[in-house]
Structures are given as structure tokens and as C-alpha cells.
Protein backbone atom coordinates (compact mmCIF):
# COMPACT_ATOMS: atom_id res chain seq x y z
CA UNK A 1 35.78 31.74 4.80
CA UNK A 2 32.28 30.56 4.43
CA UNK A 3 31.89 27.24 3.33
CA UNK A 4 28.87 26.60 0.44
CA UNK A 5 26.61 23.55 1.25
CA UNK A 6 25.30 21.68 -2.05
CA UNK A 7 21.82 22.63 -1.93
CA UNK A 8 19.56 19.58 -3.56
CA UNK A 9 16.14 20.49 -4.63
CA UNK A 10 13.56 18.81 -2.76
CA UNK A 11 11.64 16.97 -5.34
CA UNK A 12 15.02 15.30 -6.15
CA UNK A 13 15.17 13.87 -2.43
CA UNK A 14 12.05 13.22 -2.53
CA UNK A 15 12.15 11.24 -5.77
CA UNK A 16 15.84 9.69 -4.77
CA UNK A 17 13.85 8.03 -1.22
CA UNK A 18 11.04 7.09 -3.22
CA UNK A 19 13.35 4.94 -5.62
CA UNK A 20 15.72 4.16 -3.12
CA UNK A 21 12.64 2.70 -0.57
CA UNK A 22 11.66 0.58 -3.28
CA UNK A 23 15.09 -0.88 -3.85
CA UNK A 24 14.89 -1.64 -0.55
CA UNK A 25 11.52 -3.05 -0.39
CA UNK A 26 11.80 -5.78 -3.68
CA UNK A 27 15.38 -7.03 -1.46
CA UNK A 28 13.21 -7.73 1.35
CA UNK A 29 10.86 -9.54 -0.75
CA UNK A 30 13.20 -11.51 -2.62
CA UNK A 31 15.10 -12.47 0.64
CA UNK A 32 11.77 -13.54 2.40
CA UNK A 33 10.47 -15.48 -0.39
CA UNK A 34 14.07 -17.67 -0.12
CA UNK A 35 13.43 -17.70 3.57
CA UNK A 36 10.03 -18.64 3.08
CA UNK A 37 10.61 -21.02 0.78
CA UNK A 38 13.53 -22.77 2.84
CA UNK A 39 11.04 -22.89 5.96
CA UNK A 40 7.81 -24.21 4.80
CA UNK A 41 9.03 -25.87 1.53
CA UNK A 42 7.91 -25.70 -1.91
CA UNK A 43 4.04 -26.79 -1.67
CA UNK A 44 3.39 -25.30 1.65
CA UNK A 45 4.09 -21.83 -0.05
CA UNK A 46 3.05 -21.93 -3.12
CA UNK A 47 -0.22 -22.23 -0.88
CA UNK A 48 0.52 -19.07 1.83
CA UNK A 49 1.78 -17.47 -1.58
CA UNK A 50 -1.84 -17.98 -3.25
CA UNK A 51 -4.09 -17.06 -0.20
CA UNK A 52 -1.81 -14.14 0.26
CA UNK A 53 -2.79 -12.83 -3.07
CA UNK A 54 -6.41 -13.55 -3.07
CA UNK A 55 -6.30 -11.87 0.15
CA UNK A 56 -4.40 -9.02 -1.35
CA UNK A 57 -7.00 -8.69 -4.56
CA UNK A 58 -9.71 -8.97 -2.52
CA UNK A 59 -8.57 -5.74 -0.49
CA UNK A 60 -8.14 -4.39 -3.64
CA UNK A 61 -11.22 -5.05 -5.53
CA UNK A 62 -13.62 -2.96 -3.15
CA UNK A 63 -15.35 -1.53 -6.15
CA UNK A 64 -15.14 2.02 -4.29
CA UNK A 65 -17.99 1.22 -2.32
CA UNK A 66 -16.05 2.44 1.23
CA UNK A 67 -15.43 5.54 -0.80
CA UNK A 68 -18.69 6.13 -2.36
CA UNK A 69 -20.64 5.64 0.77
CA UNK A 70 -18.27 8.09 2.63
CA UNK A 71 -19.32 10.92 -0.02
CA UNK A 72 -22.71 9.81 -0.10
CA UNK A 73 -23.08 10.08 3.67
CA UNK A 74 -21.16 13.57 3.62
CA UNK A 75 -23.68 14.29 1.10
CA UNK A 76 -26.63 13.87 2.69
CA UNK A 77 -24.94 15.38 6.46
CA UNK A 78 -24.68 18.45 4.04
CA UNK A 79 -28.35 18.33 3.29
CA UNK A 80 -29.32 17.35 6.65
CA UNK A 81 -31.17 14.07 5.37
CA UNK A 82 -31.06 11.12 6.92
CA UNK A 83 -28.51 8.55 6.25
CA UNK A 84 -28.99 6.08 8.91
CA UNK A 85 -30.15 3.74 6.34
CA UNK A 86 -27.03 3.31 5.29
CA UNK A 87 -25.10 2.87 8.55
């Protein structure tokens, strides 16, 4: 007798870890910002919270300039120019 395995589409798995990673990930963050909280006490965090997020937006706000120089570079490798300029 053959037994039939429940066959789940992979996008579903996919999607299902995605959701289920992030469940996981906001319960860390809630229990660290107790733990946090309870070691360095109220004003001492709401300091490491605030670098933490300049730090954070700071990453974030590159303007593409990593990204644009990597194409422009490619571009001009492609052209054989120079780009040491820009190095």
C-alpha cells in the first residue's frame, strides 16, 4: 500500500517561513528591548535606542551613490575608459 505524502507548493513554504521568521524576529525584539531596558535603565536607552536609529537611517539614506558608482564604473570598463577618477 503506498502511502501519499501531502505535497505543499513551494511558494506556500516559502511564504509560511517568511511570516513565520518575522514572528520570530518582532519576539526577539520585544524581549530585548525589556532586557535592555531592565539593564541599562530608562535614560541610558532611550539614548543606545536613538543612536541606534540614526545609525540605522544613516545606512539607509545612501542616496544610491554605492549603486550608481558601481554601474557607472561597469559602464565605463565596458567602454574601456578610464574610471580611476572615481576610485
Amino acid at each position: 500500500m503506498k502511502v501519499q505524502l501531502l505535497k505543499i507548493p513551494s511558494h506556500l513554504i516559502v511564504a509560511g517561513s517568511s511570516w513565520l521568521s518575522k514572528i520570530i524576529i518582532a519576539g526577539v525584539q520585544l524581549a530585548s528591548i525589556s532586557y535592555l531596558i531592565s539593564i541599562l535603565g530608562e535614560e541610558k536607552y532611550a539614548i543606545f535606542s536613538l543612536l541606534t536609529g540614526l545609525l540605522v537611517w544613516c545606512s539607509a539614506v545612501d542616496f544610491g551613490i554605492g549603486t550608481g558608482l558601481q554601474n557607472y564604473i561597469s559602464e565605463c570598463r565596458a567602454k574601456n575608459k578610464s574610471y580611476d577618477a572615481y576610485i
